[in-house]
Structure formats: structure tokens, C-alpha cells
Protein backbone atom coordinates (compact mmCIF):
# COMPACT_ATOMS: atom_id res chain seq x y z
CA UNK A 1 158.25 138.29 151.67
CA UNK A 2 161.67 135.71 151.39
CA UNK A 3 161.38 135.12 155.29
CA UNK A 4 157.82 133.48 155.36
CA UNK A 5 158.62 131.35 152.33
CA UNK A 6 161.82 130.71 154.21
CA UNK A 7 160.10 129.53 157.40
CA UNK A 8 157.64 127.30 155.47
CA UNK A 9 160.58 125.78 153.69
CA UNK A 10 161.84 125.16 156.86
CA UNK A 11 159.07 123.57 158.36
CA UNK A 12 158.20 121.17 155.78
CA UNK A 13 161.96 120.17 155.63
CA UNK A 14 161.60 119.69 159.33
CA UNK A 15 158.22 117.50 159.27
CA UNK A 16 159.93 115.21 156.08
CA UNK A 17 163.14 114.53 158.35
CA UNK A 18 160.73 114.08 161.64
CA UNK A 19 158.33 111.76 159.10
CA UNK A 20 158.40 107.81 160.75
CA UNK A 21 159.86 105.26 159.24
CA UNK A 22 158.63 101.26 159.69
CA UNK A 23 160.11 98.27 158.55
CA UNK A 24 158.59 96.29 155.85
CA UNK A 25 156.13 94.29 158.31
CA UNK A 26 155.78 97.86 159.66
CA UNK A 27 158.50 96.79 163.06
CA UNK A 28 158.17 99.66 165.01
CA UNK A 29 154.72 100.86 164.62
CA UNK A 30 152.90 99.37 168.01
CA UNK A 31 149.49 97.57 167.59
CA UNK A 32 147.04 97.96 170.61
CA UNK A 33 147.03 94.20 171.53
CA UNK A 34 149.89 91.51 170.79
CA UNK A 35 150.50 90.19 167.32
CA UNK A 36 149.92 86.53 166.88
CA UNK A 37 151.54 84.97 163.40
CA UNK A 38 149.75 82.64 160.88
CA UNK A 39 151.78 80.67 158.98
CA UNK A 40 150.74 80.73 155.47
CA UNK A 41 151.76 78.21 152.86
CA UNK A 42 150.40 80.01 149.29
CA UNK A 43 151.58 80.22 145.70
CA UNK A 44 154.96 78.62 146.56
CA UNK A 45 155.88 80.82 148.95
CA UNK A 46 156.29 80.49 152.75
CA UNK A 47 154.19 83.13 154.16
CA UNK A 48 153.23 84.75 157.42
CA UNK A 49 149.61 86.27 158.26
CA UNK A 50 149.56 88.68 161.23
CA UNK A 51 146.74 89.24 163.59
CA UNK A 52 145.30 89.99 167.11
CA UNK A 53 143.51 87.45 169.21
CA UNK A 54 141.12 89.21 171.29
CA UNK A 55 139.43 87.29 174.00
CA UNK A 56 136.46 88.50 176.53
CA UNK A 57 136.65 88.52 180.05
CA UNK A 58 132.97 87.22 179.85
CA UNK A 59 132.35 85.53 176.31
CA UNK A 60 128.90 85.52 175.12
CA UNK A 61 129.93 83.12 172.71
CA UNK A 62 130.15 84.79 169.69
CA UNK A 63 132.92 85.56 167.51
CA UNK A 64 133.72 88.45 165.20
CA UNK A 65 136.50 89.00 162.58
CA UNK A 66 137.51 92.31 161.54
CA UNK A 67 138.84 92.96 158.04
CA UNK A 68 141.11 96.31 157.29
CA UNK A 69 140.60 98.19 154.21
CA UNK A 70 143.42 99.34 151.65
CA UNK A 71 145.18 101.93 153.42
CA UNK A 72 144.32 101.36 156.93
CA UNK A 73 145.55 98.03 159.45
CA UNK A 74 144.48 95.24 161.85
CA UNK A 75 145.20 98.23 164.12
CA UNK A 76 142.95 100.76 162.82
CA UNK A 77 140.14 98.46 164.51
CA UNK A 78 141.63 98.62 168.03
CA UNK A 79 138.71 100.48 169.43
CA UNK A 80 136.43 98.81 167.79
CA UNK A 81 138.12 94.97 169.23
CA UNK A 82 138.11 96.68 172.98
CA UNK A 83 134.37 97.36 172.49
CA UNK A 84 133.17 94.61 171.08
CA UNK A 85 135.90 92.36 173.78
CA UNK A 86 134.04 94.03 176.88
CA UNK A 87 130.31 93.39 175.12
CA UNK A 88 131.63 89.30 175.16
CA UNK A 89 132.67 88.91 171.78
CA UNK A 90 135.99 87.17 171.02
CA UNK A 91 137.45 89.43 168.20
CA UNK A 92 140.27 88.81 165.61
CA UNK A 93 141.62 91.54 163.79
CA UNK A 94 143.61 90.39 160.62
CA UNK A 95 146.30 91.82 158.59
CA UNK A 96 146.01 90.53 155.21
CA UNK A 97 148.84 89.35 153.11
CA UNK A 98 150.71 92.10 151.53
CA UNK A 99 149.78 94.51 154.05
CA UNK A 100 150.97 95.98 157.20
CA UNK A 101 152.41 93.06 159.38
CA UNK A 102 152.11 90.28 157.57
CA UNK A 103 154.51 89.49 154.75
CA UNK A 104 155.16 91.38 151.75
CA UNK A 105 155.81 88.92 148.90
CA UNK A 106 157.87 89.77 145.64
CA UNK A 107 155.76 87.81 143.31
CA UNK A 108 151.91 87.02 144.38
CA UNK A 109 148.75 86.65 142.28
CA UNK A 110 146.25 89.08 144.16
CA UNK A 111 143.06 88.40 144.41
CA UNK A 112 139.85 88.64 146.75
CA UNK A 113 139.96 84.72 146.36
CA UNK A 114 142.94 84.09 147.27
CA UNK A 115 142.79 86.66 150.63
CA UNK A 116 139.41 84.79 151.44
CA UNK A 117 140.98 81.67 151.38
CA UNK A 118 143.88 82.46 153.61
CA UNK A 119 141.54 84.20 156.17
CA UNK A 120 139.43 80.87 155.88
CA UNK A 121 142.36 78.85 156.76
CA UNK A 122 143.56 81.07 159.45
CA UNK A 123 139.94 80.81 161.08
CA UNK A 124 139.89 77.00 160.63
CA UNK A 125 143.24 76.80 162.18
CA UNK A 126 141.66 78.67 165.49
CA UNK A 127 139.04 76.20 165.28
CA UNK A 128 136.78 79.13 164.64
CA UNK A 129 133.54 77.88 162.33
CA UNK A 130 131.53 80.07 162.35
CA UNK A 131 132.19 84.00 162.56
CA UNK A 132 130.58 87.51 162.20
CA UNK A 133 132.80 89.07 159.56
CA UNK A 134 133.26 92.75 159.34
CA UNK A 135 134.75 94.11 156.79
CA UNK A 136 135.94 98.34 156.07
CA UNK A 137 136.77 99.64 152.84
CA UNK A 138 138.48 97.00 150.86
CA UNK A 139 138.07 94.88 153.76
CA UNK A 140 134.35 95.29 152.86
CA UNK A 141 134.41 93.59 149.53
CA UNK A 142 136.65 90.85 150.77
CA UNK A 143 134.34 90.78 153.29
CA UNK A 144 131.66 89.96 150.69
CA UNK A 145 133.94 87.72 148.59
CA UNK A 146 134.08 85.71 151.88
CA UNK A 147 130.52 85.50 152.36
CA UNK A 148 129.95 84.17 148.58
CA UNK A 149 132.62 81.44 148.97
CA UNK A 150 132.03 80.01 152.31
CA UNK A 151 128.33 81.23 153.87
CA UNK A 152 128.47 78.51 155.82
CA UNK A 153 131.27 80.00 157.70
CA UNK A 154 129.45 83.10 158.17
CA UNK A 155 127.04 84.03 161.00
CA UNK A 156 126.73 87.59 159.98
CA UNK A 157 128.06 89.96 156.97
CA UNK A 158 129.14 93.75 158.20
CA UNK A 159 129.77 95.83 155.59
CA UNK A 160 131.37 99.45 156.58
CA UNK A 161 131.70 101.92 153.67
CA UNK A 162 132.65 98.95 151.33
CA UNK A 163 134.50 100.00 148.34
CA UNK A 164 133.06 98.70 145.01
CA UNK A 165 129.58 99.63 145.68
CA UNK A 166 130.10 100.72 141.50
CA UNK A 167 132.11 99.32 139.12
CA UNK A 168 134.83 102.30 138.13
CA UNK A 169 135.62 100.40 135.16
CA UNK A 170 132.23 99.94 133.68
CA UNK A 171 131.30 103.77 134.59
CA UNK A 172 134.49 104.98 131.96
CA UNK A 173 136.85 105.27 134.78
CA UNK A 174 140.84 104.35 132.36
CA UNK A 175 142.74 101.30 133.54
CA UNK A 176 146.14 101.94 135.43
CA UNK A 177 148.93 99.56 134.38
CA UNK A 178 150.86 98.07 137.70
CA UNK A 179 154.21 99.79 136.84
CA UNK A 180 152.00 103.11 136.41
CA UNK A 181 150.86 102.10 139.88
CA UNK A 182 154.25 101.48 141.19
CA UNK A 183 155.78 104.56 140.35
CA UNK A 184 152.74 106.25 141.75
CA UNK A 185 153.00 104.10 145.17
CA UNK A 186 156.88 105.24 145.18
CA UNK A 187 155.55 109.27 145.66
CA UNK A 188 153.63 108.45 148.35
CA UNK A 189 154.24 110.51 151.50
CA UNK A 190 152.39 111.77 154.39
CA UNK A 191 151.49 114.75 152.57
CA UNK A 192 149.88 112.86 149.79
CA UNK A 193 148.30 110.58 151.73
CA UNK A 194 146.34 113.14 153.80
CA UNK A 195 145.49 115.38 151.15
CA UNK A 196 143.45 112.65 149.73
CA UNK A 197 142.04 111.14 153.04
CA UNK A 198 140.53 114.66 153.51
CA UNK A 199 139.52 114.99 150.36
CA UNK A 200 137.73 111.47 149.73
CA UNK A 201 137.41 110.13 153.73
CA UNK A 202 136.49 112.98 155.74
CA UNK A 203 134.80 115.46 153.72
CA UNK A 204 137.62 118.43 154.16
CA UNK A 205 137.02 118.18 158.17
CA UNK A 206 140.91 117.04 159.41
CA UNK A 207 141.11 115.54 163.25
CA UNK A 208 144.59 115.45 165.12
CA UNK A 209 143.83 111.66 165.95
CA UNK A 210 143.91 111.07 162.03
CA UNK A 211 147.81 111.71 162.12
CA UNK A 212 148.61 108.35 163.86
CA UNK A 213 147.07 106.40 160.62
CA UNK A 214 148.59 108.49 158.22
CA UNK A 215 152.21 108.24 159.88
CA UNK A 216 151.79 104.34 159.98
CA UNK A 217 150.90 104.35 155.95
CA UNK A 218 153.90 107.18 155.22
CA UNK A 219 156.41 104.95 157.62
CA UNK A 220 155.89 101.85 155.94
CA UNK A 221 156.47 103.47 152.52
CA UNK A 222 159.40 105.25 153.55
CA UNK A 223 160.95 102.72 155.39
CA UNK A 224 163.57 100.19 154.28
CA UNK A 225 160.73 97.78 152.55
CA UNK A 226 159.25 100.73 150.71
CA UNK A 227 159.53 98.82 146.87
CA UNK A 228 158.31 95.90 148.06
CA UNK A 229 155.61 97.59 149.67
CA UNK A 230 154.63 100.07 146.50
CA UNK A 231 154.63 96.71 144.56
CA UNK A 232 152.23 94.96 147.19
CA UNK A 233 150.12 98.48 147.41
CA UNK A 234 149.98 98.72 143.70
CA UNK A 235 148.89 94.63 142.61
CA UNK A 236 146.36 95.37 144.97
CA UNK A 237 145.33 98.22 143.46
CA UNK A 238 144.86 96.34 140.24
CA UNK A 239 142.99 93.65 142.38
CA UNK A 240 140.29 96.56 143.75
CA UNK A 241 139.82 97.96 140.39
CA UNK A 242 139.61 94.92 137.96
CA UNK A 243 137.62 92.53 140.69
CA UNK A 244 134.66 94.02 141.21
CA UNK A 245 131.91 92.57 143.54
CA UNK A 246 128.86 94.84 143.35
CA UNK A 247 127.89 92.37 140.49
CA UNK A 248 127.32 89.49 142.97
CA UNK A 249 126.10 91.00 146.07
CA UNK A 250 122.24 89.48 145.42
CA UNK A 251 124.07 86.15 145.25
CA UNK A 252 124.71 87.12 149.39
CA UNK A 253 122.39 84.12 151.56
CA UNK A 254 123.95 85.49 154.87
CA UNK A 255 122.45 88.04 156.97
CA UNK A 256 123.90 91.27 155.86
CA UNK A 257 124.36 94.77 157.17
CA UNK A 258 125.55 97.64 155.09
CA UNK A 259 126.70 101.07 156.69
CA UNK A 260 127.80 104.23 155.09
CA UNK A 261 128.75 107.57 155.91
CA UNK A 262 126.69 109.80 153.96
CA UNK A 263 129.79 112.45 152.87
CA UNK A 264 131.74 109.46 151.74
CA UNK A 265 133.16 109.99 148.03
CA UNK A 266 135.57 107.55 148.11
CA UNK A 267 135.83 106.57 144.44
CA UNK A 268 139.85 104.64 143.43
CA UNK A 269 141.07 105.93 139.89
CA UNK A 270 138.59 108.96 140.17
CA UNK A 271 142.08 111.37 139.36
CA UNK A 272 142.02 109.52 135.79
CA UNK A 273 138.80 109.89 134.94
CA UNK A 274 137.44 112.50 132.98
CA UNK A 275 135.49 115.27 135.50
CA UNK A 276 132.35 114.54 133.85
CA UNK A 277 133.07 111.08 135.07
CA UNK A 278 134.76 111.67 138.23
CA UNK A 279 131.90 114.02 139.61
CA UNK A 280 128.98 110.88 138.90
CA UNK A 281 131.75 108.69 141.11
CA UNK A 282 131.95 107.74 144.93
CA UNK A 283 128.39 109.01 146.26
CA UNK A 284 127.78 106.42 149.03
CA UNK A 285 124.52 108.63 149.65
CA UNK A 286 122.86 107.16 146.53
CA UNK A 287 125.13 103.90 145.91
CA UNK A 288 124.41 102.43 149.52
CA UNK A 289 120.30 102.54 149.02
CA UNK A 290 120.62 101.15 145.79
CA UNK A 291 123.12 98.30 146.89
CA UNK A 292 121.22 97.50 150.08
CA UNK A 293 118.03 97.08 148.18
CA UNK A 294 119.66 94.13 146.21
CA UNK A 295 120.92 92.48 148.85
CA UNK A 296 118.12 90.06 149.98
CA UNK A 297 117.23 91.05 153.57
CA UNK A 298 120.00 93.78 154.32
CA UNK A 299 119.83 96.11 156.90
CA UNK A 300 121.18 99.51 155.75
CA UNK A 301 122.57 102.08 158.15
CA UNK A 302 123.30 105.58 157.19
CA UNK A 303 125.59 107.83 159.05
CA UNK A 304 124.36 111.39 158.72
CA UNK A 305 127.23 113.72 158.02
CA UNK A 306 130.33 110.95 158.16
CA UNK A 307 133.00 110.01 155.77
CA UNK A 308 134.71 106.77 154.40
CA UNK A 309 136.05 105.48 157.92
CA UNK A 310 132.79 106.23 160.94
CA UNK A 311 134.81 103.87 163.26
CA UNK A 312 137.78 106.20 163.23
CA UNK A 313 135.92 109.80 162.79
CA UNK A 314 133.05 109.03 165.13
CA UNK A 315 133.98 105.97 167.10
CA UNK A 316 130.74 106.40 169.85
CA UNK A 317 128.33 106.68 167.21
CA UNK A 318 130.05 103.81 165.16
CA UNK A 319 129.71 101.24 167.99
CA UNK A 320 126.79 102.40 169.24
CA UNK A 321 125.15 101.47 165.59
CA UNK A 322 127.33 98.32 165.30
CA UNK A 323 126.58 96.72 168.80
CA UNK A 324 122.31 97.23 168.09
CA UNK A 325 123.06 95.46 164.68
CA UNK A 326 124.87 92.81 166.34
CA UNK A 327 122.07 92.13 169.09
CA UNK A 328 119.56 92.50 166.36
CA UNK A 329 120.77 89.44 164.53
């Protein structure tokens, strides 16, 4: 019986010493098209937005911005920018502030405001006026944040498993200080990262092409930026939790889409709720419906049997759904 535990010991010391390690503007992890720099003058502080400037052989003249979510990257969307690229659509896929490859500052006020503005100014500096915006996860409600500040800006609102379809707060869900965030962002490994992707993204069901985006999240927290990066990771953890947009969203004017795996349960701070309260949390089933049908005009689409991320665990059906919405509007 001392041999197999043995061997498993040995295997998991293995996989921690093989685990990747990224540099705090995650050097070393390759993006699928080149990384452009915006420079970024906010809060006092000298920054630098990264993105990718995708441009069509054949531009139909359209233009569509791609927002990450919380523990995904500009690069998580590379698919998605080749597909929409060869259907004529010039696509930029950001990496906001605070995440990934853009900078990681030591002392920033987070909010969906402020990330709205400096994707505004980034656009404006393209000369880009006018843009679908698609935003995943988090990316969703800054997605929406952008859309109530500047609809004049926006030609179309995508919405793709948006967190803050509910407000965790308001449904009893306890508030998590930033140091109590902190020293939960400095545990983070691969390990814990894809025990809770399976158990909130993908419904239990684990793919081997799933590794690449957990590796880029564990390298960037191991690496040699890792407390700068579990400070970033857990301010904007207090940004997702105590800014909530689900309160607004029949303020939207802009045509909107809204799409939703039906097994997603994503639901942030669910582990410190009560399980009476965490079992009512994170049913994008029910909360999509309801949300759609106060957004004036929405277009809901429903993916039968997907989690929190379609683009990554169905990519074909994902696109498929997303380029009919486009052509619709």
C-alpha cells in the first residue's frame, strides 16, 4: 500500500516542479498574434495596455472588440479573432489593466469605470468609433459598463456567460476583505485553479485543450510577479463582487445579445456562502431568461449542455451562433 502513495507523491512533486512559470506581464507565455502596447496615463501612474490588432484580408468594414473575463486573456479569444478576421471583421483583443500583459500596478482604484475608460481611449487612439463589443465573463459586465457610458461608441453589445447576472451580495453571499483575498490569490496553483474550472465552467467534463489556460493562470501566479499579481487578482475581485451591473442592464439603448451555456454555475464567493445560499447561486439556465427579458430588445442564445466559457469548450458551435448574431444585426 506505501508504493502507490509513493508513486502519487511522486507524480504530483513532478507536475509542481514541471508547473510554468511567466513573468509578471506573463513574458513567456506566447499569444496567437503579436502584442501591440497602449500607453496608458491613469491614476498617476504610467501604464501600459496590451492587445492584438487583428486585421482582415477582406474587411467588410466592421469592427469588433473582444473583452477577457477574470481568469482567462486577450489570448483565450484567439480562435474566436481568426474567425471573425477571415468573415472581414477587424478584431482587437484587449488585455485589461492588471491582467495578463498589460501592467500590474501596486496601487490602482479598480473599477468597471475606470477599465471602460481606458478601453475607450485605447479605441479612440486607433481611430476606432464605433465597435461591436464582446465581452466573456467579467469581460461581459465591463462589456455592459461600456455600453452604459459611451452607446454611442457601440454598434453592438455581446454578452457571453456574463458574470453578475445576480447580485451575490444582495442574495446573502459574506463580503471578502482584500487581504482575505490576497492570501487566498497567494494559494493559487494549477491544481486549484482546475478543480474549480471543472467544477463551476465545465460541468465536471475536463478537455486536454483546457490545460493550456490553466498553465497560463498558474505561471503568472507562480512566477516572479506573483504578489503583485494576487494583489491585482484580488482588488479585482472586490471590483466583481461590490460593482454589480445586473441593476442597470434595462438602462442598455444598444442592440444587445446575451448567450449562456445552460450548465454554467459560475457564481464568485459561492465557497462563503451558506449551502442554502450557495445551491440558489450561479444558474445561468434561469438567470439568462430573466436578464434577457429586461434588456429592451435582446436576443438571448442558449447553449444546450455548455459551461461558463462555449468559445473554449465548443468553439464550432460558439462561432457558428456568434457569426448569425453578427449578420443579424
Amino acid at each position: 500500500m506505501r508504493y502507490p502513495l509513493l508513486a502519487l507523491c511522486l507524480l504530483s512533486a513532478t507536475a509542481a516542479a514541471a508547473a510554468p512559470s511567466y513573468g509578471p506581464e506573463l513574458e513567456g507565455f506566447d499569444y496567437p498574434y503579436p502584442v501591440k502596447r497602449h500607453a496608458v496615463a491613469s491614476q498617476g501612474q504610467d501604464l501600459s495596455m496590451a492587445y492584438m490588432d487583428v486585421v482582415p484580408e477582406r474587411p467588410n468594414g466592421g469592427t469588433i472588440v473582444l473583452l477577457h473575463g477574470k481568469n482567462f486573456c486577450a489570448a483565450t479569444w484567439g480562435d474566436t479573432a481568426g474567425v471573425l478576421a477571415r468573415a472581414g471583421y477587424r478584431v482587437l483583443a484587449l488585455d485589461q489593466i492588471g491582467f495578463c500583459k498589460s501592467s500590474k500596478p501596486a496601487g490602482y482604484q479598480f473599477s468597471f469605470q475606470q477599465l471602460a475608460t481606458n478601453t475607450h481611449g485605447l479605441l479612440a487612439s486607433l481611430g476606432i468609433a464605433k465597435a461591436t463589443i464582446v465581452g466573456h465573463s467579467m469581460g461581459g459586465m465591463l462589456a455592459a459598463r461600456y455600453a452604459l457610458m459611451f452607446p454611442e461608441a457601440v454598434d453592438q453589445l455581446v454578452m457571453v456567460d456574463p458574470l453578475g447576472l445576480e447580485d451575490w451580495q444582495a442574495k446573502g453571499v459574506p463580503y471578502q476583505t482584500i487581504d482575505a483575498a490576497y492570501a487566498a490569490e497567494r494559494r493559487t496553483s494549477a491544481a486549484s485553479i482546475k478543480a474549480y474550472q471543472l467544477k463551476f465552467y465545465y460541468d465536471g467534463q475536463w478537455k486536454p485543450a483546457y490545460d493550456r489556460w490553466v498553465d497560463m493562470q498558474a505561471g503568472l501566479s507562480a512566477g516572479p510577479g506573483a504578489e503583485r499579481v494576487a494583489l491585482n487578482q484580488a482588488q479585482t475581485s472586490d471590483m466583481v463582487f461590490t460593482q454589480p451591473v445586473v441593476h442597470e442592464l434595462d438602462r442598455l439603448r444598444v442592440p444587445t445579445v446575451l448567450m449562456a451555456g445552460t450548465q454554467d454555475r459560475t457564481a464568485p464567493g459561492a465557497n462563503r456562502a451558506t449551502p442554502e445560499v450557495a445551491a440558489t447561486l450561479g444558474h445561468y439556465d434561469r438567470l439568462a431568461p430573466e436578464v434577457a427579458g429586461r434588456i429592451k430588445g435582446a436576443r438571448l442564445v442558449m447553449f444546450e449542455g455548455l459551461g461558463h466559457a462555449p468559445q473554449v469548450e465548443a468553439p464550432d458551435r460558439f462561432h457558428e451562433a456568434l457569426l448569425r448574431e453578427l449578420a443579424a444585426r
